[in-house]
N, C-alpha and C. Protein backbone atom coordinates (compact mmCIF):
# COMPACT_ATOMS: atom_id res chain seq x y z
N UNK A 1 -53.09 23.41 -6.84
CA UNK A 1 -53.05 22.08 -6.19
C UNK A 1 -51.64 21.82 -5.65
N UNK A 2 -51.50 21.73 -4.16
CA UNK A 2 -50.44 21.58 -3.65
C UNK A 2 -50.03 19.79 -3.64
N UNK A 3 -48.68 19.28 -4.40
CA UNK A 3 -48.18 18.08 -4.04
C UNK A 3 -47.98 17.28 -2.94
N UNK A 4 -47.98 16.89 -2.14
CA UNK A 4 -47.22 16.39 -1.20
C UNK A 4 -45.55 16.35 -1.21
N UNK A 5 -45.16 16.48 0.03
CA UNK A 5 -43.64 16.20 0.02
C UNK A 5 -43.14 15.17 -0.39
N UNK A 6 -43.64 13.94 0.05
CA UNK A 6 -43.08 12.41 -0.10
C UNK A 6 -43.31 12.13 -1.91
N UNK A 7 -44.51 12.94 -2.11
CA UNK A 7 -44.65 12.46 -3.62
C UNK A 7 -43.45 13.22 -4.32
N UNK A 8 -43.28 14.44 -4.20
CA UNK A 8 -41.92 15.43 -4.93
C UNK A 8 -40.86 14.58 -4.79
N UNK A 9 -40.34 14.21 -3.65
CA UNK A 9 -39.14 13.56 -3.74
C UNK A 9 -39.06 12.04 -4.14
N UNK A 10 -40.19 11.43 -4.45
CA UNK A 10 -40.02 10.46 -5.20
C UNK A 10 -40.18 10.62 -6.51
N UNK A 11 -40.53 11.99 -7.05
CA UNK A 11 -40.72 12.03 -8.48
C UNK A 11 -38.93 12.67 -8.65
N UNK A 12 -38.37 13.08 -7.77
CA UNK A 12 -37.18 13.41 -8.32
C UNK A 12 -36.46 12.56 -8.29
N UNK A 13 -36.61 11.39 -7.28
CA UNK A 13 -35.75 10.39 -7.46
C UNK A 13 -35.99 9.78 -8.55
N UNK A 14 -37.23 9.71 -9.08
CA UNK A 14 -37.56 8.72 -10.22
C UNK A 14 -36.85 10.00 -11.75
N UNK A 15 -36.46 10.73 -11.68
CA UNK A 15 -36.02 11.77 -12.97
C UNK A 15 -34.56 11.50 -13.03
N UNK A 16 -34.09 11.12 -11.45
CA UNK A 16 -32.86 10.75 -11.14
C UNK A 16 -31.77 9.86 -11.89
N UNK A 17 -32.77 8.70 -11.26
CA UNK A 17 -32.68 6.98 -11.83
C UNK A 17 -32.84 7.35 -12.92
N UNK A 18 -34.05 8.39 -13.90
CA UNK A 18 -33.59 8.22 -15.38
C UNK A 18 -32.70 8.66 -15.93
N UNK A 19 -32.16 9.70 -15.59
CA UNK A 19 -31.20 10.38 -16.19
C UNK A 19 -29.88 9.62 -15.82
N UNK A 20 -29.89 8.90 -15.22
CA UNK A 20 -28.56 8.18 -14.86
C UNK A 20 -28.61 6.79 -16.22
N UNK A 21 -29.85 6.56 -16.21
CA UNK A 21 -30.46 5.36 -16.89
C UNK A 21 -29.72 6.04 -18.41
N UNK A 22 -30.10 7.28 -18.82
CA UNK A 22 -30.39 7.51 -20.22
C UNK A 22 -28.93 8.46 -20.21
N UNK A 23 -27.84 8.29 -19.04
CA UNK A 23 -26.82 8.84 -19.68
C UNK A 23 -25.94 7.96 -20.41
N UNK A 24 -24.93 8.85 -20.97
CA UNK A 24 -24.14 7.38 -21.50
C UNK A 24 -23.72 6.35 -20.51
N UNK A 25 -23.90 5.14 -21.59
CA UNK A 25 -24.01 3.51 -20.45
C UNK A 25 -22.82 4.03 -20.30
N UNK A 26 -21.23 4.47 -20.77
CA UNK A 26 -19.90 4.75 -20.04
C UNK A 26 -19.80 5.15 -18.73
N UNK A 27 -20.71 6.11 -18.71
CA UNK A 27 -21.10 7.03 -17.12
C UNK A 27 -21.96 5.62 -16.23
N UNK A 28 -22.55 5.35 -16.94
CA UNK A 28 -23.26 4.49 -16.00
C UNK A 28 -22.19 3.17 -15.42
N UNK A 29 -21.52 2.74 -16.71
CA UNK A 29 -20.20 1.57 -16.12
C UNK A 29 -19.41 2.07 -15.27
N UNK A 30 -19.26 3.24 -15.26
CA UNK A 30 -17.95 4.24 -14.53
C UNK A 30 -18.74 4.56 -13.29
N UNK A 31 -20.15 4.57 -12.64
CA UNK A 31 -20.64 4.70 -11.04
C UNK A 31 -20.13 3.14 -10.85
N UNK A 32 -21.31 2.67 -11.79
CA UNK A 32 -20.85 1.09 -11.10
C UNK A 32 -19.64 0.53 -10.83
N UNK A 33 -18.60 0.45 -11.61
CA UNK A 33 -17.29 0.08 -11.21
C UNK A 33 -16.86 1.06 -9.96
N UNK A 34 -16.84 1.98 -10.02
CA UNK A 34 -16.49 2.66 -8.56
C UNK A 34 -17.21 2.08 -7.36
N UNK A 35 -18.67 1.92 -7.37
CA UNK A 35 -19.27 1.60 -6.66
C UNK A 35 -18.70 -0.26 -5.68
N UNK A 36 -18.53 -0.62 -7.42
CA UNK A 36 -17.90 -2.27 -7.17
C UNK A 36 -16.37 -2.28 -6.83
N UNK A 37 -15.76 -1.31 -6.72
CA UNK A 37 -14.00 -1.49 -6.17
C UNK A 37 -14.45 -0.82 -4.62
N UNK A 38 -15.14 -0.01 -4.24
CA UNK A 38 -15.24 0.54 -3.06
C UNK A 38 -15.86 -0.75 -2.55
N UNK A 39 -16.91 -1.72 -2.99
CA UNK A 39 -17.52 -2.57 -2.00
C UNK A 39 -16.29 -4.10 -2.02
N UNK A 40 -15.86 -4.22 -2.67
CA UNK A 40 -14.32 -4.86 -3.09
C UNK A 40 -13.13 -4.97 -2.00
N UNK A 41 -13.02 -3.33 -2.12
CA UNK A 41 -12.43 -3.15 -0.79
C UNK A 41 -12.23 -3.01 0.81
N UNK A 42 -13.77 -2.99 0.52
CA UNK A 42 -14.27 -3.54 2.43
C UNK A 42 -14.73 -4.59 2.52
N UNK A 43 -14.42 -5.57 1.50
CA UNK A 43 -14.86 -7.27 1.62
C UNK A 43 -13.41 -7.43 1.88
N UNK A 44 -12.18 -7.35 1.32
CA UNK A 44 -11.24 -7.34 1.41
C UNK A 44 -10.39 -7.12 2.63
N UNK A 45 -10.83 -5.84 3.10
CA UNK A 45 -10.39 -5.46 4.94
C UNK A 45 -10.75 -6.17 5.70
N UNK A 46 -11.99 -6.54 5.40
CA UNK A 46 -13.17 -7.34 6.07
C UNK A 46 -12.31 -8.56 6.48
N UNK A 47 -11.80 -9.03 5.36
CA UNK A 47 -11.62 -10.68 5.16
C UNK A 47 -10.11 -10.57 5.95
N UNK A 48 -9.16 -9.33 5.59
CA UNK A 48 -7.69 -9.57 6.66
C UNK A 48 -8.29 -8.98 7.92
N UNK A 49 -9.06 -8.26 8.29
CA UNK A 49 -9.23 -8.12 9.84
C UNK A 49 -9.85 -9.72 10.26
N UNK A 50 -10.58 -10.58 9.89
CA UNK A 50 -10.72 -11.92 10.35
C UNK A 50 -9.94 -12.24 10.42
N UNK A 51 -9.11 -12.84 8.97
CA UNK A 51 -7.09 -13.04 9.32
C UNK A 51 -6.90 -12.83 10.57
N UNK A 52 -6.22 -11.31 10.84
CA UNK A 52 -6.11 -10.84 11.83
C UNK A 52 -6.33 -11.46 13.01
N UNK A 53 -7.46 -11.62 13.28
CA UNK A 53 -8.36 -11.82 14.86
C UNK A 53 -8.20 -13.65 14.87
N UNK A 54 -8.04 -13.98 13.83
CA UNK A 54 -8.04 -15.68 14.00
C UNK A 54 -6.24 -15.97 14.39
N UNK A 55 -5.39 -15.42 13.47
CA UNK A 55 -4.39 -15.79 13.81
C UNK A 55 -3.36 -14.76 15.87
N UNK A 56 -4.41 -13.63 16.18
CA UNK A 56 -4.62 -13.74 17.67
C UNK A 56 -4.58 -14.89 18.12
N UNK A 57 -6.32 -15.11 17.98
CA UNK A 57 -6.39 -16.23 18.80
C UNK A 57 -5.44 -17.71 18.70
N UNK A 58 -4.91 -18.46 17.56
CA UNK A 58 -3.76 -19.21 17.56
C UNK A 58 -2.83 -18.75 18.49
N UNK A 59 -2.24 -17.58 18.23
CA UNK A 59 -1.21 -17.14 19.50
C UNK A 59 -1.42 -16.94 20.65
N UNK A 60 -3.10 -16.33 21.06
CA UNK A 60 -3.09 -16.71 22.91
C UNK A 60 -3.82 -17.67 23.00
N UNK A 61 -4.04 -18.33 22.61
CA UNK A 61 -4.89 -19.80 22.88
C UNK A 61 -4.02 -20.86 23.77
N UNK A 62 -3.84 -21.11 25.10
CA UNK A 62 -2.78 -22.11 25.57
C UNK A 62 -2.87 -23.51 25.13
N UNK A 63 -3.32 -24.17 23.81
CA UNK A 63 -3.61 -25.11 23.14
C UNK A 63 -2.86 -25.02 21.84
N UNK A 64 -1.65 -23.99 21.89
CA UNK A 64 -0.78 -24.02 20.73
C UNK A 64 0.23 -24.93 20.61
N UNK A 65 0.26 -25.56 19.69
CA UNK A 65 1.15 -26.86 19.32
C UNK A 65 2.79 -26.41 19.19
N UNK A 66 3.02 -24.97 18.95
CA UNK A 66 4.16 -25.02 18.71
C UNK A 66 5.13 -23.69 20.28
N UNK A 67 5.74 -23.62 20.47
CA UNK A 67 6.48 -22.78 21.63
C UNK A 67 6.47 -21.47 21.08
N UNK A 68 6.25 -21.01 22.11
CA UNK A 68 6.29 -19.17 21.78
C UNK A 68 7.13 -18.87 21.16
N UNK A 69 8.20 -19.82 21.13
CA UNK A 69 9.90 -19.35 20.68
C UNK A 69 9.47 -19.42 18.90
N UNK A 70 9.48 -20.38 18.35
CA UNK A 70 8.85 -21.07 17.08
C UNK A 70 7.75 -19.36 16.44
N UNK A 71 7.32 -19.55 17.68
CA UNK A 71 5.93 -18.28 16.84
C UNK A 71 6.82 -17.03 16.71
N UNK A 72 7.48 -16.51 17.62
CA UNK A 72 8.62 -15.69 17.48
C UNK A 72 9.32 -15.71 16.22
N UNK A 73 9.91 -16.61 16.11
CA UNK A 73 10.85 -17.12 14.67
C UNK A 73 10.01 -16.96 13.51
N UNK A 74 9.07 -17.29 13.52
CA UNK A 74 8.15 -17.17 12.23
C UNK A 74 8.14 -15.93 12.06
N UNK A 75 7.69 -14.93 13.13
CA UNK A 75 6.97 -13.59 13.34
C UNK A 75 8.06 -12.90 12.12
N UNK A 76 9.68 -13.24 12.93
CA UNK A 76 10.85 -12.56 13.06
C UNK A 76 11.26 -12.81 11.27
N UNK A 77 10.86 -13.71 10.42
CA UNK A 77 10.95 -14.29 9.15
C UNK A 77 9.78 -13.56 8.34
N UNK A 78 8.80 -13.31 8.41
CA UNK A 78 7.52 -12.87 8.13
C UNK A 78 7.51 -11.85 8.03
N UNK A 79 7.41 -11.23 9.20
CA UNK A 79 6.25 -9.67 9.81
C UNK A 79 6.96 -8.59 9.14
N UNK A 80 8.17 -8.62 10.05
CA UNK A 80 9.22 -7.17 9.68
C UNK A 80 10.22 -7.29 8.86
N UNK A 81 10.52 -8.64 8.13
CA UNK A 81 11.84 -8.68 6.91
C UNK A 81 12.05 -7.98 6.40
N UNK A 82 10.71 -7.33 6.07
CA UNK A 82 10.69 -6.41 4.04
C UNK A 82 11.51 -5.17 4.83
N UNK A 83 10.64 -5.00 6.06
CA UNK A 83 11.70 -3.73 6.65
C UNK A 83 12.66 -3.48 6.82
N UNK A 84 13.46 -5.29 7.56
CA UNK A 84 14.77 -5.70 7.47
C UNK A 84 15.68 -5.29 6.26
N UNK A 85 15.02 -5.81 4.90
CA UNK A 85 15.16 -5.59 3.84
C UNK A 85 15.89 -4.46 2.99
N UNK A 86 14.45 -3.87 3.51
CA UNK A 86 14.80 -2.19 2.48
C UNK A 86 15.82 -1.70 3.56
N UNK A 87 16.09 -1.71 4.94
CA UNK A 87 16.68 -0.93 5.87
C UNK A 87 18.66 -1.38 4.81
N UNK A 88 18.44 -2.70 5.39
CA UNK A 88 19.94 -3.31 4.52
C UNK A 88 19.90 -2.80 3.04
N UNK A 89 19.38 -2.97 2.04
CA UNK A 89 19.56 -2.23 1.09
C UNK A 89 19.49 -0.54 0.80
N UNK A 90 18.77 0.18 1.93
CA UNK A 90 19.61 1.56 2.47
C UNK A 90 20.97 1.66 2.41
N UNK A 91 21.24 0.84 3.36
CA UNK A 91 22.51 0.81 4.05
C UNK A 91 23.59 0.42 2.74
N UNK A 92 23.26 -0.35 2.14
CA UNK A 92 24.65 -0.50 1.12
C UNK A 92 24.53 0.13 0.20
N UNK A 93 23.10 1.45 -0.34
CA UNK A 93 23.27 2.30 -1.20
C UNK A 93 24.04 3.55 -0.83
N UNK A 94 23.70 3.23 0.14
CA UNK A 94 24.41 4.40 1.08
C UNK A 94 25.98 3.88 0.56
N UNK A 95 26.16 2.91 0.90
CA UNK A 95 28.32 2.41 1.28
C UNK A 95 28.13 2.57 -0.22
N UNK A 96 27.68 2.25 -1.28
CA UNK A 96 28.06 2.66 -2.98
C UNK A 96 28.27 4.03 -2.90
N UNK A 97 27.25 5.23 -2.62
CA UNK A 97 27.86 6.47 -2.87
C UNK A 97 28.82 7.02 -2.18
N UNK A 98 28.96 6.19 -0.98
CA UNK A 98 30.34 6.58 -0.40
C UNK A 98 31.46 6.71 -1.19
N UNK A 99 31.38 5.19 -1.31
CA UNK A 99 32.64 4.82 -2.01
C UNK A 99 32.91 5.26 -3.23
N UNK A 100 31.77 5.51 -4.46
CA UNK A 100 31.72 6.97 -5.57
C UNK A 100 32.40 8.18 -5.21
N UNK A 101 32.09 8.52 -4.27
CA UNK A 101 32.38 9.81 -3.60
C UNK A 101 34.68 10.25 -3.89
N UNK A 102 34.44 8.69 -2.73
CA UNK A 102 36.10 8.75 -2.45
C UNK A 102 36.71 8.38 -3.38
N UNK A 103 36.09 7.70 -4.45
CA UNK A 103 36.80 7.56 -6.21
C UNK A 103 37.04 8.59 -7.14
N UNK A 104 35.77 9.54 -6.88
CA UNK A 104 35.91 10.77 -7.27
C UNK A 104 36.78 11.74 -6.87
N UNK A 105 37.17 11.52 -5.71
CA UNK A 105 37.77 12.54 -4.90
C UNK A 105 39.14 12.18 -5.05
N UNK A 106 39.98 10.67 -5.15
CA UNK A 106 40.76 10.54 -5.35
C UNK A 106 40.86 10.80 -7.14
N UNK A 107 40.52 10.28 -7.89
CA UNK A 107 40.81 10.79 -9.18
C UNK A 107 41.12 12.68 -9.42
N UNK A 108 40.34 13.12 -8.96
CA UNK A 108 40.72 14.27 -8.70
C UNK A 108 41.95 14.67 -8.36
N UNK A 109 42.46 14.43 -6.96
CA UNK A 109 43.36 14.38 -6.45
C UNK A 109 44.36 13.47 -7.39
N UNK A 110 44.23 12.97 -8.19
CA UNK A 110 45.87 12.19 -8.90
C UNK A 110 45.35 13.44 -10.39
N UNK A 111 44.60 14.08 -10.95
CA UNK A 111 44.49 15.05 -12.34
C UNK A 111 45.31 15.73 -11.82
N UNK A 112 44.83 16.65 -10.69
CA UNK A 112 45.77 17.58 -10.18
C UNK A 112 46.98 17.71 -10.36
N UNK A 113 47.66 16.16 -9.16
CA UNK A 113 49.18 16.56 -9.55
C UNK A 113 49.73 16.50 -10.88
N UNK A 114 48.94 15.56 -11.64
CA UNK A 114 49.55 15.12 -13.23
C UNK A 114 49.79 16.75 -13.93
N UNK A 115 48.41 17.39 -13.33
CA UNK A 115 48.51 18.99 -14.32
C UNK A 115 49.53 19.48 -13.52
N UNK A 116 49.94 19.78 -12.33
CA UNK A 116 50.95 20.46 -11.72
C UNK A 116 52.07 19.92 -11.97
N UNK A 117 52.38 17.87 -12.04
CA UNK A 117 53.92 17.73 -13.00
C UNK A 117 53.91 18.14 -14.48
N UNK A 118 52.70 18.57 -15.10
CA UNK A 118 53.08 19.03 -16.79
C UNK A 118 53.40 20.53 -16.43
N UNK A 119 52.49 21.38 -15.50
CA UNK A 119 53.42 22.83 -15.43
C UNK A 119 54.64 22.76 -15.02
């Protein structure tokens, strides 16, 4: 007696669902939570690409209350600071090991002569 196709693959799906059913509930919390941070995270994109597209439209809308200049200033406070940020705190880790450098280099330079006035 030959099965049908549609019936086989619903009997495997149904062996499926059990064995998922009758593994440990850990395994079973551990699909679901994956399942629930992946759908988490495209509610999430979801919700800043609206962000996104709403605060567009505030900026080309010619019904904006405040001057391009103003939206600029905000942008310029906002958007790219952190970059501002870390770039300036580059920059003066950088001028600390400099200046390590030439402390080192001068201490050096004063051992030296001290050992060459004791020879």
């Amino acid at each position: 007696m030959t099965v049908p196709r549609n019936c086989e693959i619903g009997f495997h799906n149904f062996v499926r669902t059990c064995r998922i059913i009758f593994k440990s509930p850990w395994h079973s919390y551990r699909v679901n939570d994956h399942k629930r941070r992946k759908i988490d995270a495209r509610i999430k994109e979801l919700k800043r690409e609206k962000k996104k597209k709403e605060r567009k439209q505030v900026i080309d809308s010619p019904s904006v209350a405040r001057s391009r200049k103003t939206i600029d200033a905000s942008r310029r406070r906002g958007r790219y600071a952190h970059i501002r940020r870390e770039k300036r705190a580059q920059s003066e880790s950088h001028l600390i090991t400099r200046l390590r450098w030439s402390a080192l280099i001068s201490i050096q330079f004063i051992f030296q002569r001290s050992i060459i006035y004791v020879s």
